[in-house]
PDB file of N, CA and C in Angstrom:
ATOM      1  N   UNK A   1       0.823  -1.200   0.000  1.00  0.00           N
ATOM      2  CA  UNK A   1       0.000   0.000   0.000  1.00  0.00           C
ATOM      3  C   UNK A   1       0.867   1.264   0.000  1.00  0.00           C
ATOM      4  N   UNK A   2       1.921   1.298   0.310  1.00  0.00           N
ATOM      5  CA  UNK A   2       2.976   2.337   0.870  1.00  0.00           C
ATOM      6  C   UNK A   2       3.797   3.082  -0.874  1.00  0.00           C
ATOM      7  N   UNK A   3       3.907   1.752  -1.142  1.00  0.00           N
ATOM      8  CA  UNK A   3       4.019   2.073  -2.837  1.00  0.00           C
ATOM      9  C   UNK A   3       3.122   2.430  -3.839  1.00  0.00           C
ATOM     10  N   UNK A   4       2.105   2.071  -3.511  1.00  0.00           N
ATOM     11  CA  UNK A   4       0.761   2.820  -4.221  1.00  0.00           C
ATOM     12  C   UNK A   4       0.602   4.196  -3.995  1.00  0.00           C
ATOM     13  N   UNK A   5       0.814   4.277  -2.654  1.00  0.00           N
ATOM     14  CA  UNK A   5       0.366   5.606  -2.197  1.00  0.00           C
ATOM     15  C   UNK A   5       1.434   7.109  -2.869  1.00  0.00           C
ATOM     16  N   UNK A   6       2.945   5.940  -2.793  1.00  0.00           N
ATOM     17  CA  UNK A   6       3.962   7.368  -3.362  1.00  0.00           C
ATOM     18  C   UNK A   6       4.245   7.211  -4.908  1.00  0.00           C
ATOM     19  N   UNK A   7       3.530   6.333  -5.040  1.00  0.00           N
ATOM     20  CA  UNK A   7       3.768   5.877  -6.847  1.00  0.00           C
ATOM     21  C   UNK A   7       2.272   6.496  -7.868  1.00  0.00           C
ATOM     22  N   UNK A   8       1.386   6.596  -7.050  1.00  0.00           N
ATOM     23  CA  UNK A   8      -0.103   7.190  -7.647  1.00  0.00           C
ATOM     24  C   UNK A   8      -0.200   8.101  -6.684  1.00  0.00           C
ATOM     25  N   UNK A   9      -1.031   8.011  -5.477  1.00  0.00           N
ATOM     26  CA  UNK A   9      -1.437   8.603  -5.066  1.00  0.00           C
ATOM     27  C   UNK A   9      -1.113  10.022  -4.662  1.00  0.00           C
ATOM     28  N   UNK A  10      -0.005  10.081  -4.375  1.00  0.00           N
ATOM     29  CA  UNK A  10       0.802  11.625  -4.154  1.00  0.00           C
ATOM     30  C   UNK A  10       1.387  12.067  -5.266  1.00  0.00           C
ATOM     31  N   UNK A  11       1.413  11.937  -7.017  1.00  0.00           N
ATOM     32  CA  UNK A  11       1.730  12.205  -7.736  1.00  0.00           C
ATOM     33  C   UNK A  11       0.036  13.031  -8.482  1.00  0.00           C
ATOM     34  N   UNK A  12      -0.914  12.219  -7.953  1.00  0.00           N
ATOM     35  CA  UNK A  12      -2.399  12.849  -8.351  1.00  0.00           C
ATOM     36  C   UNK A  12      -2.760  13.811  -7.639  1.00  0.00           C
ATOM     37  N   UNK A  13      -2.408  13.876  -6.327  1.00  0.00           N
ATOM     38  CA  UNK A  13      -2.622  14.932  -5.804  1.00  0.00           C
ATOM     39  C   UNK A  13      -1.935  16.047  -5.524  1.00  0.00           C
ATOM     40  N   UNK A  14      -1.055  16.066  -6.295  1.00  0.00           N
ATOM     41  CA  UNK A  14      -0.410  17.733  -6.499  1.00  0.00           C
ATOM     42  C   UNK A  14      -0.681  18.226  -7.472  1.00  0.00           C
ATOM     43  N   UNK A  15      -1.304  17.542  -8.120  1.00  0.00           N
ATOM     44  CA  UNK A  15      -2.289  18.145  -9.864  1.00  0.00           C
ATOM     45  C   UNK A  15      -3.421  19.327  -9.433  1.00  0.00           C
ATOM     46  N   UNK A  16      -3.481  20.205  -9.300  1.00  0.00           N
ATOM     47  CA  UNK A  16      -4.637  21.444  -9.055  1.00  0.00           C
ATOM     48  C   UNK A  16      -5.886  20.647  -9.624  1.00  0.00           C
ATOM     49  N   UNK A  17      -6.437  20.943  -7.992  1.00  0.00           N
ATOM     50  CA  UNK A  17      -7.980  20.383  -8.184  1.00  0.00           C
ATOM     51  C   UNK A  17      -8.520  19.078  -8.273  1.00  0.00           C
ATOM     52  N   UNK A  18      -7.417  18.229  -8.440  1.00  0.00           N
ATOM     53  CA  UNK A  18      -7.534  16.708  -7.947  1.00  0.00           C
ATOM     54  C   UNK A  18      -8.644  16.323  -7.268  1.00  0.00           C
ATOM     55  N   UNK A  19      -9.180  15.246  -7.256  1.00  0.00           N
ATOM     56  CA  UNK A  19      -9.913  14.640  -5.995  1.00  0.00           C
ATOM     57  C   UNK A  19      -9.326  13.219  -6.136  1.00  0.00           C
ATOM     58  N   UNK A  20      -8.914  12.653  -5.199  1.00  0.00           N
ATOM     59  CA  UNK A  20      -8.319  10.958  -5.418  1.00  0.00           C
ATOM     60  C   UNK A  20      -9.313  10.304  -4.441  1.00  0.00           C
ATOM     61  N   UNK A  21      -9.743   9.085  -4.540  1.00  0.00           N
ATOM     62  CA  UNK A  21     -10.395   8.220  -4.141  1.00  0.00           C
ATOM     63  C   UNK A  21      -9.977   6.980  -3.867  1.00  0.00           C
ATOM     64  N   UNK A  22      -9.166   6.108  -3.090  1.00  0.00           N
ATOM     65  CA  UNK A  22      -8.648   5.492  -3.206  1.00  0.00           C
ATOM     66  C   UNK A  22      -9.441   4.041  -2.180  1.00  0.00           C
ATOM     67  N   UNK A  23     -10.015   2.894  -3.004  1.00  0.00           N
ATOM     68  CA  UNK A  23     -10.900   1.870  -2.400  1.00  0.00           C
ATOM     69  C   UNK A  23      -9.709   0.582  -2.024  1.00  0.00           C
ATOM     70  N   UNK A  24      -9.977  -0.150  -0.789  1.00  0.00           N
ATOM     71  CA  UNK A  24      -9.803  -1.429  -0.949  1.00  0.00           C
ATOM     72  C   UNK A  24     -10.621  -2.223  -0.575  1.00  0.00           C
ATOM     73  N   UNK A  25     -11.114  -3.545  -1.251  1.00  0.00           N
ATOM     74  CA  UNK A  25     -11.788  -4.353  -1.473  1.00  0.00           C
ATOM     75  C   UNK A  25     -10.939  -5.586  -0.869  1.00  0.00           C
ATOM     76  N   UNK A  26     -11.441  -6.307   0.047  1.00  0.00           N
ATOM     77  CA  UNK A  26     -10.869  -7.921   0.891  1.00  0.00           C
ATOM     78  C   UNK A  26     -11.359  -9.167   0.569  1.00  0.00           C
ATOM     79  N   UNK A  27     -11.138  -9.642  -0.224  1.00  0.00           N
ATOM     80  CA  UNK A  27     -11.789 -10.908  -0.425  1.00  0.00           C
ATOM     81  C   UNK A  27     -11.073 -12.274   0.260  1.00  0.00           C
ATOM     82  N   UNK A  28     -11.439 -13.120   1.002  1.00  0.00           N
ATOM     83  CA  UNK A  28     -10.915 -14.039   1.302  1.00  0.00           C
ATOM     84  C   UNK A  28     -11.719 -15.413   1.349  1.00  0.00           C
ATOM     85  N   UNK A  29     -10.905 -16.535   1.273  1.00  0.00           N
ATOM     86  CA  UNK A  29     -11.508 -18.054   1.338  1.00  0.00           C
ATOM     87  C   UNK A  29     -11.253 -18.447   2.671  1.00  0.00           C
ATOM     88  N   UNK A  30     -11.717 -18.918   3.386  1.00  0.00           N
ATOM     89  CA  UNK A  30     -11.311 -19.956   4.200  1.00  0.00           C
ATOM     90  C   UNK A  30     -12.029 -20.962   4.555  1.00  0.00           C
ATOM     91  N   UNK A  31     -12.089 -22.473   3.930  1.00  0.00           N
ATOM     92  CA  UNK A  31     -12.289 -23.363   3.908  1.00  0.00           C
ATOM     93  C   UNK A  31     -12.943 -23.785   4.913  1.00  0.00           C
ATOM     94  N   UNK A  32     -12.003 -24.010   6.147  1.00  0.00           N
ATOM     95  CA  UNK A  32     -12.713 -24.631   7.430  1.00  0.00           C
ATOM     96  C   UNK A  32     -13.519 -23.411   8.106  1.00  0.00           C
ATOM     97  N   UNK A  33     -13.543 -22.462   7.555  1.00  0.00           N
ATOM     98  CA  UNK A  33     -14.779 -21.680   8.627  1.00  0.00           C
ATOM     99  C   UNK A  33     -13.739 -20.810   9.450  1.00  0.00           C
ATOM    100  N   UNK A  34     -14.609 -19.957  10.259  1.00  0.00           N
ATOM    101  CA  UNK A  34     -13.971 -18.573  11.093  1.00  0.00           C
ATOM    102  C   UNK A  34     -15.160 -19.149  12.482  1.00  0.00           C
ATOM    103  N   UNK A  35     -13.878 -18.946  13.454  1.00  0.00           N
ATOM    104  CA  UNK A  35     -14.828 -19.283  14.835  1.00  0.00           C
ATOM    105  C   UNK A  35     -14.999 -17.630  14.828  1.00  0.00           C
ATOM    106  N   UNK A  36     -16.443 -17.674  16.025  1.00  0.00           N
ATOM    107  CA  UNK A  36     -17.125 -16.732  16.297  1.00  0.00           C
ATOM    108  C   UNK A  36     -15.665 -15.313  16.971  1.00  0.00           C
ATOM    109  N   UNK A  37     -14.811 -15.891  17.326  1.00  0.00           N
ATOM    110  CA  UNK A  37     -13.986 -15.287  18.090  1.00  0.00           C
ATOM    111  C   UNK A  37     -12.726 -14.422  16.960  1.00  0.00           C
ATOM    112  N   UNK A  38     -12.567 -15.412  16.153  1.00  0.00           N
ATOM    113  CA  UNK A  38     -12.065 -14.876  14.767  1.00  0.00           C
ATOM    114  C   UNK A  38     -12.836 -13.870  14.165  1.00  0.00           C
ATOM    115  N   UNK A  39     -13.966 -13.923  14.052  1.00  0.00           N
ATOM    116  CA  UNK A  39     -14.955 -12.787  13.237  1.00  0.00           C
ATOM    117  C   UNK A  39     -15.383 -11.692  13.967  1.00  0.00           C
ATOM    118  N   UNK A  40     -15.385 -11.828  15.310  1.00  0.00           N
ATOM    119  CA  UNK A  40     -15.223 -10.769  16.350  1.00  0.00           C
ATOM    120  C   UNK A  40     -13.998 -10.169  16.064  1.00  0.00           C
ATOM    121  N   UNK A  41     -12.643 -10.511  16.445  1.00  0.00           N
ATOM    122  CA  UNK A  41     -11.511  -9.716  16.101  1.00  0.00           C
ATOM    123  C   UNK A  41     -11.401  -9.286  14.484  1.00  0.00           C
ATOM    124  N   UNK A  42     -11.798  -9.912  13.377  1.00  0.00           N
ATOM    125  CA  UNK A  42     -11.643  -9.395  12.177  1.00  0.00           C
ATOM    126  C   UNK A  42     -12.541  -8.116  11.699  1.00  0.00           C
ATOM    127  N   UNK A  43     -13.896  -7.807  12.204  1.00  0.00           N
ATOM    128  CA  UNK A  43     -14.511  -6.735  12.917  1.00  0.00           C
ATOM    129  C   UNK A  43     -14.723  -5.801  13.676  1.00  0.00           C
ATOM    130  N   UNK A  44     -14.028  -5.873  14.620  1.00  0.00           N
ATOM    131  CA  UNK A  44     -13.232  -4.751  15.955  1.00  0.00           C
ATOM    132  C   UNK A  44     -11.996  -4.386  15.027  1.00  0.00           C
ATOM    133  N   UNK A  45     -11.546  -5.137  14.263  1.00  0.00           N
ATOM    134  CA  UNK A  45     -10.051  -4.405  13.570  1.00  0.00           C
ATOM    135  C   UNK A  45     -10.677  -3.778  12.730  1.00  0.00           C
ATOM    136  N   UNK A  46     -11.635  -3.995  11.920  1.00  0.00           N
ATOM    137  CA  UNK A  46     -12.280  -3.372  10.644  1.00  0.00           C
ATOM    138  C   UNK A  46     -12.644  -1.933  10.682  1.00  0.00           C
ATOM    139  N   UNK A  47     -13.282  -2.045  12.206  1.00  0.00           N
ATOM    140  CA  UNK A  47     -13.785  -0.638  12.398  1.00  0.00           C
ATOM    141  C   UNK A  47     -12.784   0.658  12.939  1.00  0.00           C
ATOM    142  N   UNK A  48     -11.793  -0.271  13.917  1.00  0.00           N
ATOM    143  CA  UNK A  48     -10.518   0.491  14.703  1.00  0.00           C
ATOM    144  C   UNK A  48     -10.211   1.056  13.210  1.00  0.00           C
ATOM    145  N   UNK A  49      -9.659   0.586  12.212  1.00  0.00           N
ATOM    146  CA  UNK A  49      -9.165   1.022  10.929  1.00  0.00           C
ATOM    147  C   UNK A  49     -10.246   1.808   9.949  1.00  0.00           C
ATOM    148  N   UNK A  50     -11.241   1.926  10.048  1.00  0.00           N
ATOM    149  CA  UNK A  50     -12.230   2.686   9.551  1.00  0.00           C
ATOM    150  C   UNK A  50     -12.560   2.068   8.273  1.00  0.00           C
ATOM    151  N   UNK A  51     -13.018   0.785   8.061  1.00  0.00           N
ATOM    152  CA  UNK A  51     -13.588   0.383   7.126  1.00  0.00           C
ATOM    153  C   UNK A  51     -15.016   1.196   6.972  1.00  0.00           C
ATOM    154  N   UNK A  52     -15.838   1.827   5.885  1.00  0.00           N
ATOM    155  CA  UNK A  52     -17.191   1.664   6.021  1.00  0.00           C
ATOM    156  C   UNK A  52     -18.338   0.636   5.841  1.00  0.00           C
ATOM    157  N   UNK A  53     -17.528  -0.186   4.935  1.00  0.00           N
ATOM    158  CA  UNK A  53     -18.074  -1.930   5.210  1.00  0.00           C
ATOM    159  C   UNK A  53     -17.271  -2.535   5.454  1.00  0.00           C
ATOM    160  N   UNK A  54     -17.915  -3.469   6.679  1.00  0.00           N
ATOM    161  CA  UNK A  54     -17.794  -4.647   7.373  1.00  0.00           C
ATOM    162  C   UNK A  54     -18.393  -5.575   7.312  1.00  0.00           C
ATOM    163  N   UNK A  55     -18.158  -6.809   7.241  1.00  0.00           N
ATOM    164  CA  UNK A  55     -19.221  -7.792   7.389  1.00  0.00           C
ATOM    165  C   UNK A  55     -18.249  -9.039   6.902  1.00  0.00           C
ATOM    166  N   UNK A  56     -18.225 -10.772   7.402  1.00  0.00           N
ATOM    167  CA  UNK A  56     -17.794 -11.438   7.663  1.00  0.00           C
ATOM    168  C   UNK A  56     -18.817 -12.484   7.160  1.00  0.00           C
ATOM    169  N   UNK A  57     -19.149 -13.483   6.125  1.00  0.00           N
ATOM    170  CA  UNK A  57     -19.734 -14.338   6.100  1.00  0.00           C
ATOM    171  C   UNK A  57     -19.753 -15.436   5.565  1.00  0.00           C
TER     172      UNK A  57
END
C-alpha cells in the first residue's frame, strides 16, 4: 500500500484540483470456517481502521 500511495497517489494529488479516491476491497476463502472469536476480532479491527463496510460471512 505504501508504494501505491507514493507511486499514484501523491503524484495525483499535487495536480490542481484533484480529488483521489482510493478503495480497498478484501476478499478471502477460508475453507474450514472462522470461529465466532475470529470474526469478532476481524470486525473490531475493521472498524478500529475505519472500514465503512464490514461484514464477515
Amino acid at each position: 500500500m505504501h508504494q501505491i500511495v507514493e507511486a499514484i497517489v501523491e503524484q495525483l494529488t499535487t495536480l490542481p484540483g484533484s480529488k483521489v479516491t482510493l478503495r480497498l476491497e478484501i476478499d478471502a476463502e477460508v475453507p474450514s470456517g472462522l470461529d465466532r472469536a475470529k470474526v469478532r476480532t476481524l470486525i473490531e479491527n475493521a472498524n478500529t481502521l475505519g472500514f465503512s463496510e464490514r461484514s464477515v460471512e
